[in-house]
N, C-alpha and C. Protein backbone atom coordinates (compact mmCIF):
# COMPACT_ATOMS: atom_id res chain seq x y z
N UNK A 1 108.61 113.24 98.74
CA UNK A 1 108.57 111.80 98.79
C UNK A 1 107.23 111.37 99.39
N UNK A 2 106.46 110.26 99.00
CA UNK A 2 105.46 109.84 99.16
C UNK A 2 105.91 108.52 100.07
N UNK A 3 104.94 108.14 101.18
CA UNK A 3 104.74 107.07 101.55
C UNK A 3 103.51 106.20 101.79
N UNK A 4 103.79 104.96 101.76
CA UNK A 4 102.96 103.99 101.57
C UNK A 4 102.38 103.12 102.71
N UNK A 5 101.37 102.83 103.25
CA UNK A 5 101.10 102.41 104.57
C UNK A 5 100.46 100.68 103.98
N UNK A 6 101.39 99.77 104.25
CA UNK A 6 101.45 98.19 103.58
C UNK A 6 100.32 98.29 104.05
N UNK A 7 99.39 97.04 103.80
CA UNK A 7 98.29 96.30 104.25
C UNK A 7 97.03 97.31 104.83
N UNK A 8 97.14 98.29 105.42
CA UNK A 8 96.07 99.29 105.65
C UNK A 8 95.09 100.05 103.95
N UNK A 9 94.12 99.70 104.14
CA UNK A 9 93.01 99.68 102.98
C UNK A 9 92.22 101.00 103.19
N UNK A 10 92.08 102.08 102.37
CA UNK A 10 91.41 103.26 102.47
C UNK A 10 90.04 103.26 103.30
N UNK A 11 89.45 104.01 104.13
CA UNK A 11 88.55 103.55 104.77
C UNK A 11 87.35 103.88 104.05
N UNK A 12 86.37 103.30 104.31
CA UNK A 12 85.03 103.54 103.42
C UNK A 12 83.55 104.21 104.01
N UNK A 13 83.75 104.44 105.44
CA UNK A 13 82.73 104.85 105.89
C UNK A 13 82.93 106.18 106.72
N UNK A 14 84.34 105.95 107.12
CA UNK A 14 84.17 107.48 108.29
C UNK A 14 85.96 107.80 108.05
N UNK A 15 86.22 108.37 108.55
CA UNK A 15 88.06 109.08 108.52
C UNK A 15 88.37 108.17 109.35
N UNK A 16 89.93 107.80 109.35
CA UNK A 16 90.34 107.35 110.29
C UNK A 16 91.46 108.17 110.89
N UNK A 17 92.10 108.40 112.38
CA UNK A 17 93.16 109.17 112.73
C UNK A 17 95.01 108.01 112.68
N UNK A 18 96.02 108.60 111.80
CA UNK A 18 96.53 107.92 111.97
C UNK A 18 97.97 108.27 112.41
N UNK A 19 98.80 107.85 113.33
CA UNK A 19 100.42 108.34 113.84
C UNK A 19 101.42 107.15 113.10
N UNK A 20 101.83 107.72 112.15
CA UNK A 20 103.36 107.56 111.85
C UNK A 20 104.43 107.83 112.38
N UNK A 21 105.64 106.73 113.11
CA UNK A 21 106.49 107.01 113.74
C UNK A 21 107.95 107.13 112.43
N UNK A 22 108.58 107.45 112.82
CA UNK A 22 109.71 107.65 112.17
C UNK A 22 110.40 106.52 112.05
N UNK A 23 110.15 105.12 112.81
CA UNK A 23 110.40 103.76 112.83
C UNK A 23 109.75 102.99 111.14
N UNK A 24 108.72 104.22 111.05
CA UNK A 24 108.02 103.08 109.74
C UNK A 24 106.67 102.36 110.74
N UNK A 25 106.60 102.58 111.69
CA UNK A 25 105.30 101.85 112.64
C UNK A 25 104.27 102.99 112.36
N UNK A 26 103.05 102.49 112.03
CA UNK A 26 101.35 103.12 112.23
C UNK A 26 100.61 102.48 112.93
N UNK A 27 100.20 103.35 113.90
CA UNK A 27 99.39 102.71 114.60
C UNK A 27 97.65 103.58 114.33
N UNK A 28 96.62 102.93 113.98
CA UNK A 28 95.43 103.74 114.16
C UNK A 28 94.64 104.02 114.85
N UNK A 29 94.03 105.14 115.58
CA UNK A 29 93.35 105.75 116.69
C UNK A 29 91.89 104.97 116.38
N UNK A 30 91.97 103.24 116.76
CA UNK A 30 90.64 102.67 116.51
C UNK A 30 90.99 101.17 117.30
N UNK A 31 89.84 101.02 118.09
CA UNK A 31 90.05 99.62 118.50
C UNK A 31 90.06 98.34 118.67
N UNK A 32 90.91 97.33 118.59
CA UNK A 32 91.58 96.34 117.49
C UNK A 32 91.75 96.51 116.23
N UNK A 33 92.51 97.48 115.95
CA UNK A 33 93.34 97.77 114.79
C UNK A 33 94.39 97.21 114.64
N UNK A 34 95.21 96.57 113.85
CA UNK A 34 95.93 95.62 113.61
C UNK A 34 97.07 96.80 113.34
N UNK A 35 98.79 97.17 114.00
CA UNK A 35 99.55 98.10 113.58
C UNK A 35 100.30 97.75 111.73
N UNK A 36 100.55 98.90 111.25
CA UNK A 36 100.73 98.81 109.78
C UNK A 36 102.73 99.01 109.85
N UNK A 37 102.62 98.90 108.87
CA UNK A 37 104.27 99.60 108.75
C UNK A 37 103.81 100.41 107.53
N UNK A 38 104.51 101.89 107.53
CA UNK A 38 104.64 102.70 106.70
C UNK A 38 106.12 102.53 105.97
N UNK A 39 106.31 102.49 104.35
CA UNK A 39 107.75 102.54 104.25
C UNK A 39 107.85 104.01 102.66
N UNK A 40 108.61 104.53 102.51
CA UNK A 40 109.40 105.54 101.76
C UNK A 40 108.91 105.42 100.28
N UNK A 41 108.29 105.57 99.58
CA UNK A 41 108.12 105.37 98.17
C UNK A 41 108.88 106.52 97.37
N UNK A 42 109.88 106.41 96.86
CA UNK A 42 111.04 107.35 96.34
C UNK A 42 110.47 107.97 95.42
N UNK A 43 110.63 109.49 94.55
CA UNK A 43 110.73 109.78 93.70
C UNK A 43 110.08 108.94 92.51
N UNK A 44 108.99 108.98 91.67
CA UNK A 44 108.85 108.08 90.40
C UNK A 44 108.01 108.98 89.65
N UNK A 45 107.75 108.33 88.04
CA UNK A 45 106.96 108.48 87.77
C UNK A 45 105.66 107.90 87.17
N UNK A 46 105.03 107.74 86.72
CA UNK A 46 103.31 106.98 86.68
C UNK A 46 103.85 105.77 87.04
N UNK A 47 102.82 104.89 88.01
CA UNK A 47 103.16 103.81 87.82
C UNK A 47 101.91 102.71 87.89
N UNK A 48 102.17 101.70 86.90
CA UNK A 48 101.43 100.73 86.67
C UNK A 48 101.44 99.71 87.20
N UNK A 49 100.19 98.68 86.71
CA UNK A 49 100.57 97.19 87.45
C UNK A 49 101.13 96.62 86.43
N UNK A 50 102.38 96.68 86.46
CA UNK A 50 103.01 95.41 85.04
C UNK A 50 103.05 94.27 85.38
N UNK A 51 101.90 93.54 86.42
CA UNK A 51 101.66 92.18 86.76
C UNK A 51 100.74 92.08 85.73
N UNK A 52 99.85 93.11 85.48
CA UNK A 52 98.63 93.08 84.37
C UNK A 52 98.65 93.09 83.09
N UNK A 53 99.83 93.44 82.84
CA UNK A 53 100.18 93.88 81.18
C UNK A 53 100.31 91.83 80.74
N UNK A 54 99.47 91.38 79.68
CA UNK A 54 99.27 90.60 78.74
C UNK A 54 100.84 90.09 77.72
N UNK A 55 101.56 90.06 78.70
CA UNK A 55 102.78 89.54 77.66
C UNK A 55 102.79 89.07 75.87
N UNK A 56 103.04 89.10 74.82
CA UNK A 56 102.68 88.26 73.44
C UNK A 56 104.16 87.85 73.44
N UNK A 57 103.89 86.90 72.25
CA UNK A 57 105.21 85.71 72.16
C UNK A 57 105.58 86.87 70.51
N UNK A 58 106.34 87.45 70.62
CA UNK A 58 107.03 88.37 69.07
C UNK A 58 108.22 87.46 68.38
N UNK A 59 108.00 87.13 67.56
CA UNK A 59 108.76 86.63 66.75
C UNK A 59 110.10 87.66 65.72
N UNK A 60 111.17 87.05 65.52
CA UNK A 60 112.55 88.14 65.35
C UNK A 60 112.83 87.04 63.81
N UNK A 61 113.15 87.90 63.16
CA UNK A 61 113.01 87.42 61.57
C UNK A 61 114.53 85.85 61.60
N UNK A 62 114.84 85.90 62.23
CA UNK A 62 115.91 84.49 62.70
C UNK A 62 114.63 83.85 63.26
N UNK A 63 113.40 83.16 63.14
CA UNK A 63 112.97 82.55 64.14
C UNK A 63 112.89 82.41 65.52
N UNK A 64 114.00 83.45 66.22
CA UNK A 64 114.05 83.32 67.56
C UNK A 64 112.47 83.61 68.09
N UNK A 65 112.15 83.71 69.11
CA UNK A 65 111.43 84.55 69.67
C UNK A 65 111.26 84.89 71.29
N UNK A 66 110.77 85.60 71.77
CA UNK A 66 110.73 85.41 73.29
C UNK A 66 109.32 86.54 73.45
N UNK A 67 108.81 86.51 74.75
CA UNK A 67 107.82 86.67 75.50
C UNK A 67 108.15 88.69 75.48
N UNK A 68 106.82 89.83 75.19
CA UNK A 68 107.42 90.79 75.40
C UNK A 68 106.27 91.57 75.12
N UNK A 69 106.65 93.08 75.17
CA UNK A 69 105.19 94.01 75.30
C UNK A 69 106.02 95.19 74.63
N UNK A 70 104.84 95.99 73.80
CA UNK A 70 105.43 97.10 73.16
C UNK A 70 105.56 98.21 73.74
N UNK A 71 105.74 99.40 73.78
CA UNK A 71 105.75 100.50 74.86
C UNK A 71 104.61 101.33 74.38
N UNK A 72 104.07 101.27 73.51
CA UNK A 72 102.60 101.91 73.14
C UNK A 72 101.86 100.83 73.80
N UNK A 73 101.93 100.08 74.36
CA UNK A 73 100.62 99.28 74.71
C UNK A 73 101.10 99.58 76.52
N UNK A 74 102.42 99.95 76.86
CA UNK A 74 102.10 100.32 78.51
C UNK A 74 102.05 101.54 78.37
N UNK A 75 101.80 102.52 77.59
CA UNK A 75 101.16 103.65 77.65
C UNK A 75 99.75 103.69 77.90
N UNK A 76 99.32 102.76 77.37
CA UNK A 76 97.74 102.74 77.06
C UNK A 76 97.68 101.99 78.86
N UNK A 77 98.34 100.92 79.53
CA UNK A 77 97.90 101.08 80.89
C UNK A 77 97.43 101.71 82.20
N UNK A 78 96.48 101.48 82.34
CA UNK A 78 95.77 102.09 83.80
C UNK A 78 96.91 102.66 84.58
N UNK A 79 97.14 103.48 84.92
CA UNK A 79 97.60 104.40 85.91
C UNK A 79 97.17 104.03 87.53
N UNK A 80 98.05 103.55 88.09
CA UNK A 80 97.71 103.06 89.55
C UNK A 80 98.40 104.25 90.29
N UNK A 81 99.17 105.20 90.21
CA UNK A 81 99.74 105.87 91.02
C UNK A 81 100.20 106.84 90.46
N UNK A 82 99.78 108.45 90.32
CA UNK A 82 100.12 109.40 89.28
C UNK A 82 101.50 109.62 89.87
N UNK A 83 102.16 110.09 88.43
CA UNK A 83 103.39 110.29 88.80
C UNK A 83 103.64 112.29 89.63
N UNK A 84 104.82 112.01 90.99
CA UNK A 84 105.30 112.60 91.85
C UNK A 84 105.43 114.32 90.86
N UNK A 85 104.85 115.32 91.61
CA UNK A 85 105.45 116.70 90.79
C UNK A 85 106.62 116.53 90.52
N UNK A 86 107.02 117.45 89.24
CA UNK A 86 107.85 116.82 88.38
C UNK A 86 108.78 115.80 88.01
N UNK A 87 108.13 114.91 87.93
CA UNK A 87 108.58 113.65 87.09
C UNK A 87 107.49 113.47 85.72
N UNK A 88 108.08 112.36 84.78
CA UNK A 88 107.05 112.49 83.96
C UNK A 88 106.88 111.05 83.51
């Protein structure tokens, strides 16, 4: 299982040291560091931003239609988070 540390941003210039409590609290070995919460990211696999995926309006031979995305086109999406050993 992977976890996720909210609001804390990869650092860009030097390492940072960090303690995870079993509460879900991080605190970082730096001063005025703002504390994070760490929480559980379960089991998955690839995952995308489907805030980003471009919705189209598809039309259904009744005229209906509604708002929707094909599954070859979220294949073709950017990969934000490779998926967990074995999952696929």
């Amino acid at each position: 299982m992977s976890v996720l540390i909210k609001g804390m941003k990869m650092p860009k210039d030097r390492e940072k040291i960090v303690f995870i409590f079993p509460d879900g609290v991080v605190h970082v070995v730096e001063k005025d560091t703002p504390v994070f919460e760490a929480v559980p990211v379960p089991p998955h696999g690839r995952l995308i931003d489907a805030d980003a995926i471009p919705y189209k309006k598809i039309m259904f031979e009744d005229d209906d239609f509604y708002y929707g995305v094909t599954q070859p086109y979220i294949d073709r999406m950017p990969t934000v988070i490779p998926a967990e050993e074995g999952k696929t």
